[in-house]
N, C-alpha and C. Protein backbone atom coordinates (compact mmCIF):
# COMPACT_ATOMS: atom_id res chain seq x y z
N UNK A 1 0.82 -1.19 0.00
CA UNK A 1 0.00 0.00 0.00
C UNK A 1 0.87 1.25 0.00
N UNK A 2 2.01 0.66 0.48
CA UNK A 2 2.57 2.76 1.35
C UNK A 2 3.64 2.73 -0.43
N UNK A 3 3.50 1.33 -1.65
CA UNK A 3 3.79 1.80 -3.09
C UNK A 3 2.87 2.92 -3.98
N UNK A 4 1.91 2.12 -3.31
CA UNK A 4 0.29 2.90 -4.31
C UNK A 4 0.29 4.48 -3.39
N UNK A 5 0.49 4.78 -2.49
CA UNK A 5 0.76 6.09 -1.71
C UNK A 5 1.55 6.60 -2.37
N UNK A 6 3.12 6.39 -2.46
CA UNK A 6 4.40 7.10 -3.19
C UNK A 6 3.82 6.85 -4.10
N UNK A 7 3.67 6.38 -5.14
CA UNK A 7 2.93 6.66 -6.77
C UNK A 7 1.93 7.99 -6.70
N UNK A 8 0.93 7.60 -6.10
CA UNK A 8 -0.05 8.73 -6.09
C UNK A 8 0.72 10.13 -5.39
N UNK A 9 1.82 10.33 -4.66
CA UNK A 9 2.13 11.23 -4.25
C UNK A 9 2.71 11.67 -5.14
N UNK A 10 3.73 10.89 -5.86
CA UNK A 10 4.45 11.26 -7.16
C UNK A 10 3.54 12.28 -8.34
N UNK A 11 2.47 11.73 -7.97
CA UNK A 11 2.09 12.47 -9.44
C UNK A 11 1.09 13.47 -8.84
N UNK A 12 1.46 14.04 -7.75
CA UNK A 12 0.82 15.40 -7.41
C UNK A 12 -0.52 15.63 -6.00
N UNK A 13 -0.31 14.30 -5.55
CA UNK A 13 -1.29 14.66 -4.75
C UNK A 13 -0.52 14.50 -3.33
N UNK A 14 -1.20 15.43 -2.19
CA UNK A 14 -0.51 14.92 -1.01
C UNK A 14 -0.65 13.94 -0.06
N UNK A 15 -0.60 13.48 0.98
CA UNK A 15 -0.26 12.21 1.58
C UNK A 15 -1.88 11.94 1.88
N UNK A 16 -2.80 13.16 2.06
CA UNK A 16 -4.16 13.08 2.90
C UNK A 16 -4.91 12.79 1.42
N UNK A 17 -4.29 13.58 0.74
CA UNK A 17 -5.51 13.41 -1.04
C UNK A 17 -5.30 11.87 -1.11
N UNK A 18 -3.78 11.20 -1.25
CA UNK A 18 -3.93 9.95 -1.86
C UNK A 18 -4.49 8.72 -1.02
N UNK A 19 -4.69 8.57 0.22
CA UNK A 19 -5.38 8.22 1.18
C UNK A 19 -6.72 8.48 0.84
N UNK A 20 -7.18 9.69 0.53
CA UNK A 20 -8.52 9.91 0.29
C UNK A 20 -8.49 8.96 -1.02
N UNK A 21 -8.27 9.27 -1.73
CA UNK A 21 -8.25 8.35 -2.96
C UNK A 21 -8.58 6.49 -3.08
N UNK A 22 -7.57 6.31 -2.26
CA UNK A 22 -7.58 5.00 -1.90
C UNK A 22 -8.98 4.87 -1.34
N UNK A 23 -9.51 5.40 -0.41
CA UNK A 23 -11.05 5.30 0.10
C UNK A 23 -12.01 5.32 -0.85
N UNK A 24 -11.83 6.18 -1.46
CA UNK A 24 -13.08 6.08 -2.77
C UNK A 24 -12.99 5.21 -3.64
N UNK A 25 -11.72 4.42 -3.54
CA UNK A 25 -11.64 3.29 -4.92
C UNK A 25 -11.81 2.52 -3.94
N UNK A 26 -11.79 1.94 -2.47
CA UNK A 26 -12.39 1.00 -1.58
C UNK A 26 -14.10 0.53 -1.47
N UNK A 27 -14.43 2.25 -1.37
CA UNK A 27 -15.95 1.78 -1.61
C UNK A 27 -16.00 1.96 -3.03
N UNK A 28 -15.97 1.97 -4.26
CA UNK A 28 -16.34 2.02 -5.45
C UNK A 28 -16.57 0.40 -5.43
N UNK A 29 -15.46 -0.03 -4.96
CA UNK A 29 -15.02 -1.45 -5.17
C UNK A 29 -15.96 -2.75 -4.94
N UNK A 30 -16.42 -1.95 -3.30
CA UNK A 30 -17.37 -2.97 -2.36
C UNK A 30 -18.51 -2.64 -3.10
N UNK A 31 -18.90 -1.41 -3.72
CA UNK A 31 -20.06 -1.35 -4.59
C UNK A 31 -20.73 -2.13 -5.28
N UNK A 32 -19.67 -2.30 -6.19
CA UNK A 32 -19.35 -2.96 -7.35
C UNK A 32 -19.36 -4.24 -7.26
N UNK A 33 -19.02 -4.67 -6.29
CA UNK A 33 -18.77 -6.03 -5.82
C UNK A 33 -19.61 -6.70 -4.25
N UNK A 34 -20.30 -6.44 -3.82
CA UNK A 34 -21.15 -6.09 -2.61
C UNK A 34 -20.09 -7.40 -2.02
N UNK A 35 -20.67 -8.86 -2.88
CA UNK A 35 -20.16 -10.32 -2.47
C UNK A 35 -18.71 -10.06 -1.24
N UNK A 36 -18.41 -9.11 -2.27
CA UNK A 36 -16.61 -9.22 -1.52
C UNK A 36 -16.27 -8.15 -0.53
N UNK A 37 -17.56 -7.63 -0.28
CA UNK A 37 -16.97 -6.67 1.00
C UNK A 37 -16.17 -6.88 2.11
N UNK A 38 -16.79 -7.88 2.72
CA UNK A 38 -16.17 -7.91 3.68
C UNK A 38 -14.42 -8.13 3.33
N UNK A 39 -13.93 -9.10 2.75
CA UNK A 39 -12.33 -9.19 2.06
C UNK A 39 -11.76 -8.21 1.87
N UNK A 40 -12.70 -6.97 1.05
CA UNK A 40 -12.45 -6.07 0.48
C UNK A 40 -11.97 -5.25 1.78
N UNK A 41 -12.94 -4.90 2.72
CA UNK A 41 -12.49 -4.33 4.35
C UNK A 41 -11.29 -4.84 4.95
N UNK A 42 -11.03 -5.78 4.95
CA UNK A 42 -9.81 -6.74 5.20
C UNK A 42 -8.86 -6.31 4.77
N UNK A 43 -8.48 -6.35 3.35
CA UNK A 43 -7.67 -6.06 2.53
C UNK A 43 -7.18 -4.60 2.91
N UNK A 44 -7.97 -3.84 2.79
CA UNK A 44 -7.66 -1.98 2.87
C UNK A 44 -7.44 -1.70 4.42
N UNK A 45 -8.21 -2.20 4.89
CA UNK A 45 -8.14 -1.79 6.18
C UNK A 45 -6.71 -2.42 6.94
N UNK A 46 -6.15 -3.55 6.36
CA UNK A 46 -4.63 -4.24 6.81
C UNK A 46 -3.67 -2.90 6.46
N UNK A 47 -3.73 -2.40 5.69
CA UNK A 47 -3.09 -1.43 4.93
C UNK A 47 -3.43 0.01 4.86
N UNK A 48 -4.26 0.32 6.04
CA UNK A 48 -4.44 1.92 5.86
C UNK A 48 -3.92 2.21 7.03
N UNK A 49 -3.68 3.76 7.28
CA UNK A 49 -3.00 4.54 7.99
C UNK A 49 -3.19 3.94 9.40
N UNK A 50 -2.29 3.54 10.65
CA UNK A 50 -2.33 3.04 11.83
C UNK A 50 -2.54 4.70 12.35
N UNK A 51 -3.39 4.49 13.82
CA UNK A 51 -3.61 5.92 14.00
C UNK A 51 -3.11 5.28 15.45
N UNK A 52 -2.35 6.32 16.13
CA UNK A 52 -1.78 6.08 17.73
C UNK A 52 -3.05 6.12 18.37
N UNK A 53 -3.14 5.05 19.66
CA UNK A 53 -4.02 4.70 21.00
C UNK A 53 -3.74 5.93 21.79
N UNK A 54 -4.01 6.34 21.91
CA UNK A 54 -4.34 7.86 22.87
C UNK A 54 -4.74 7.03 24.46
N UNK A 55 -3.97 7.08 25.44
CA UNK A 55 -4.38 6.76 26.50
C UNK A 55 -5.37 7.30 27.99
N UNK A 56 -5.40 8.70 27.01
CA UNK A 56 -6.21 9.10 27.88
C UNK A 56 -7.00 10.17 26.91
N UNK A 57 -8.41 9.93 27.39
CA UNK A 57 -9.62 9.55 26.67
C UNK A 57 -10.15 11.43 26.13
């Protein structure tokens, strides 16, 4: 995933656009494909941005 990021950054977008990007071709995908959602969640979600545990609330 963090290839398809540097590609998309390469050609002009910044780190939050190509992330956004990736999201809209996630759900286009599950759309398109309802059967394979859940995989499809699997798949993207193994591979999208880790966000830090904040320990206090």
């Amino acid at each position: 995933m963090q290839d398809l990021i540097a590609r998309l950054m390469a050609e002009g977008l910044t780190e939050q656009q190509a992330y956004k990007a990736i999201e809209i071709i996630k759900n286009f995908t599950k759309e398109k494909f309802p059967l394979f959602s859940g995989p499809i969640d699997k798949l993207f979600d193994k591979y999208a941005p880790k966000t830090e545990d904040d320990f206090m609330p």
